[in-house]
C-alpha atoms as a PDB file:
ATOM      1  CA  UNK A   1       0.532  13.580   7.099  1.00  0.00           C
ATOM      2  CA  UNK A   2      -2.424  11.679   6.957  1.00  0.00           C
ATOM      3  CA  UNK A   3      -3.240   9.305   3.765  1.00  0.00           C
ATOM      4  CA  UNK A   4      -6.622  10.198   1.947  1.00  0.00           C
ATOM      5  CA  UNK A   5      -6.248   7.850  -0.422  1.00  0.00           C
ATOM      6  CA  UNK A   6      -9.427   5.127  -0.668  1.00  0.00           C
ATOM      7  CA  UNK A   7      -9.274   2.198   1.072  1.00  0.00           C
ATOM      8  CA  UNK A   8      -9.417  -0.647  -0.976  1.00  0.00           C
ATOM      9  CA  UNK A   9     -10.716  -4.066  -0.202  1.00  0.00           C
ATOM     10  CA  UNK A  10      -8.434  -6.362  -1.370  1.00  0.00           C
ATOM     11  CA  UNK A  11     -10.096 -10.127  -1.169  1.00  0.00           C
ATOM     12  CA  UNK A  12     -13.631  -8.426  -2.892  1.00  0.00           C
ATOM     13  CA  UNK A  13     -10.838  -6.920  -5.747  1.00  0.00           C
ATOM     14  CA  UNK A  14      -9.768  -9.964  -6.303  1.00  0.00           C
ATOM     15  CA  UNK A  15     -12.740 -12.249  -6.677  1.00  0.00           C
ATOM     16  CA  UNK A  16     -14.675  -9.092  -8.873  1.00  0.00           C
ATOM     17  CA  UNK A  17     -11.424  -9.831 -11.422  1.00  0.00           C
ATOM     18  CA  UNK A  18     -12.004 -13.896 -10.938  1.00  0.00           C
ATOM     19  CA  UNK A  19     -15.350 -14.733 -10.340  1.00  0.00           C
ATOM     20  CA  UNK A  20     -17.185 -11.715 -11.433  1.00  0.00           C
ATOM     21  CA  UNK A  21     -16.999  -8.788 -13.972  1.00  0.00           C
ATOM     22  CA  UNK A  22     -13.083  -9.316 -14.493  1.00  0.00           C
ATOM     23  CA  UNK A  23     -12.417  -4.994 -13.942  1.00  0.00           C
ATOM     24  CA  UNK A  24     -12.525  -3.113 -11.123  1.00  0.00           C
ATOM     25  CA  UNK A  25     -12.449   0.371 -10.849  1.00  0.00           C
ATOM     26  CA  UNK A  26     -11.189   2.480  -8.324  1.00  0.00           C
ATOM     27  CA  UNK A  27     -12.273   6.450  -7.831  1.00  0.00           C
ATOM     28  CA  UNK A  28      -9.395   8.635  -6.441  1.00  0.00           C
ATOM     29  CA  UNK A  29      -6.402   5.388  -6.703  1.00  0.00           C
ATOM     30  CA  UNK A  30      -4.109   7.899  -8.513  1.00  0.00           C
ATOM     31  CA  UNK A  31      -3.913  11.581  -7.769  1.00  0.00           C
ATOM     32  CA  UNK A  32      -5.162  13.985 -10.544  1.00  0.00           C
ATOM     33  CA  UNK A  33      -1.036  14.943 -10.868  1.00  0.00           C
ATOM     34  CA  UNK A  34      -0.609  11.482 -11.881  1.00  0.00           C
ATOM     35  CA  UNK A  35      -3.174  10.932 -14.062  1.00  0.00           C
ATOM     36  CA  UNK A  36      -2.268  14.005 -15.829  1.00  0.00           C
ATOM     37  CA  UNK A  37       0.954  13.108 -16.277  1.00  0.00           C
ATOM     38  CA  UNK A  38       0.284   9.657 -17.751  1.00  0.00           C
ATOM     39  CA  UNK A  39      -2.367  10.680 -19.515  1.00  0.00           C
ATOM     40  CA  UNK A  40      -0.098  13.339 -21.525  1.00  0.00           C
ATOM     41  CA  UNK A  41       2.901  10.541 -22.231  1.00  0.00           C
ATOM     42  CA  UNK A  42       0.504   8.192 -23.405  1.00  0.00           C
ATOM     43  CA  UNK A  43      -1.497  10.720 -26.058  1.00  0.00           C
ATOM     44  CA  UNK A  44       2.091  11.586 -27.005  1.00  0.00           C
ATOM     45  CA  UNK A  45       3.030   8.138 -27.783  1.00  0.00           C
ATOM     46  CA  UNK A  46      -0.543   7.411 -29.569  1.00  0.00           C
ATOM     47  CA  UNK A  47       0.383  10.035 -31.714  1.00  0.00           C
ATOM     48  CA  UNK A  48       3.810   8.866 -32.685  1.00  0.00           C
ATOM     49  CA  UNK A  49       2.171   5.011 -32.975  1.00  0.00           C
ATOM     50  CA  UNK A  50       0.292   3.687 -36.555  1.00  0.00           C
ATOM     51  CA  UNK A  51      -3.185   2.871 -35.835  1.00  0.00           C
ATOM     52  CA  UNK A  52      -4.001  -0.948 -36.034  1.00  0.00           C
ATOM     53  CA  UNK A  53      -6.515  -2.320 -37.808  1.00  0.00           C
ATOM     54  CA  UNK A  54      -9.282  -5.092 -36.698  1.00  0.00           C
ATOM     55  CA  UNK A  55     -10.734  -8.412 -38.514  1.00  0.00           C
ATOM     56  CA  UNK A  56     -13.324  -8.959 -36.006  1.00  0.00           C
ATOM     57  CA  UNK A  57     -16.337  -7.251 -37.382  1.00  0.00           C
ATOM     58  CA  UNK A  58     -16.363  -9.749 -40.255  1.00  0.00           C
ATOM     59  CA  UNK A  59     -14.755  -9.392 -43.735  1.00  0.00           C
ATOM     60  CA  UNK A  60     -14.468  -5.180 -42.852  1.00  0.00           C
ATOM     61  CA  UNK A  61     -10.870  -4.058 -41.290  1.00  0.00           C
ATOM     62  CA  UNK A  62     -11.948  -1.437 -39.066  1.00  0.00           C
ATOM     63  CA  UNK A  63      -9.416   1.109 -38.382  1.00  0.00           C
ATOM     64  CA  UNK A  64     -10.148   1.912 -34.735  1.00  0.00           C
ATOM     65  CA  UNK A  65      -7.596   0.646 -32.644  1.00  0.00           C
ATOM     66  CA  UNK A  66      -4.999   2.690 -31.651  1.00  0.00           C
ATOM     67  CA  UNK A  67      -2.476   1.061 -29.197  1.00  0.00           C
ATOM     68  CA  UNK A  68       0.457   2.485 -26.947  1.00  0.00           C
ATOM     69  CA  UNK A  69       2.764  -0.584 -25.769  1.00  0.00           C
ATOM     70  CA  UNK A  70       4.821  -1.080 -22.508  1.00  0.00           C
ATOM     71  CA  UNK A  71       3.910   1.958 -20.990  1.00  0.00           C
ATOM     72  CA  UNK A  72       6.267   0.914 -18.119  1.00  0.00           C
ATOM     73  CA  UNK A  73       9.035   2.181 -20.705  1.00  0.00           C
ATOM     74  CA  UNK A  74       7.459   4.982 -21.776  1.00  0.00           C
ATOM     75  CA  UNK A  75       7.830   6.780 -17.567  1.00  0.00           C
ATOM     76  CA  UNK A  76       8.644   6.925 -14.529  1.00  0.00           C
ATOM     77  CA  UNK A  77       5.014   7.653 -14.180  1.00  0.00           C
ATOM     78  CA  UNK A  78       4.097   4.231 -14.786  1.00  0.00           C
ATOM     79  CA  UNK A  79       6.776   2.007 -13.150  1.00  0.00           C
ATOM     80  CA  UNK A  80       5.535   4.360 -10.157  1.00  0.00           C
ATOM     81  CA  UNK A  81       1.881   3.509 -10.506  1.00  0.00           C
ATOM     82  CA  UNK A  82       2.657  -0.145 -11.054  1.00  0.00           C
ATOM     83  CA  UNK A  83       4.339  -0.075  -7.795  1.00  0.00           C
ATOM     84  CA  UNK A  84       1.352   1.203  -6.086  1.00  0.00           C
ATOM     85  CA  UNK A  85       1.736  -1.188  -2.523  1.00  0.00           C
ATOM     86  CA  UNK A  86      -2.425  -1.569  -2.955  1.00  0.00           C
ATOM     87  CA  UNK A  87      -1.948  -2.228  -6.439  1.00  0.00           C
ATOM     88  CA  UNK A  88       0.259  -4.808  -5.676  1.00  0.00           C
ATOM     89  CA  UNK A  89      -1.484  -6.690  -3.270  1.00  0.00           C
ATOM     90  CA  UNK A  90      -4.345  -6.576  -5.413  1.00  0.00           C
ATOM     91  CA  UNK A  91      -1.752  -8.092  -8.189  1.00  0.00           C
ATOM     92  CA  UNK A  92       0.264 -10.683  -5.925  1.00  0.00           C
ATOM     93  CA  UNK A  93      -2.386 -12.953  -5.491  1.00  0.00           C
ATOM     94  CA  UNK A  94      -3.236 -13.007  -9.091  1.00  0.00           C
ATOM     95  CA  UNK A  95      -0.333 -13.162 -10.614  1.00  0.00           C
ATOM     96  CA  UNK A  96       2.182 -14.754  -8.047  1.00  0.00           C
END
C-alpha cells in the first residue's frame, strides 16, 4: 500500500511555529474519517460544556468562548492523532 499522505517538511514546520507566524497548517494530515470522527466527539462535548466568558474586550464579559478540555480523554481519536509519527517529529524538537 502506498502512503498518500503529504509530505511534510519538518525543519520549515518548526521555525514557521518559532520564528514566524507560530501555526502551521497542513491540508490532507488527517483523513476525512478522522476528522469526522473528532469533529463529532468534540461538538458533543461543547454541548455538554458551560460556555466561558471573556474580560478582554474591556469592562464587557463577552460570552463567546466555548471550550472542550483534554481532548486526549475525550478518544481514542485523539491519543491516535497525537501520535501521528510526523506530528511528532514536528513536536519533539519543540517540546523535548
Amino acid at each position: 500500500m502506498t502512503d498518500t499522505r503529504p509530505a511534510i517538511d519538518v525543519e520549515a514546520a518548526i521555525a514557521e511555529l518559532t520564528e514566524g507566524a507560530g501555526f502551521v497548517r497542513f491540508e490532507g494530515f488527517y483523513s476525512p474519517e478522522q476528522i469526522r470522527e473528532a469533529r463529532k466527539i468534540v461538538y458533543a462535548a461543547a454541548a455538554r460544556e458551560p460556555a466561558r466568558t471573556t474580560h478582554f474586550h474591556g469592562d464587557d464579559e463577552v460570552s463567546t468562548q466555548q471550550r472542550v478540555w483534554n481532548l486526549v480523554e475525550k478518544g481514542e481519536i485523539f491519543r491516535t492523532m497525537a501520535a501521528e509519527p510526523r506530528m511528532l517529529a514536528i513536536l519533539e524538537p519543540l517540546l523535548g
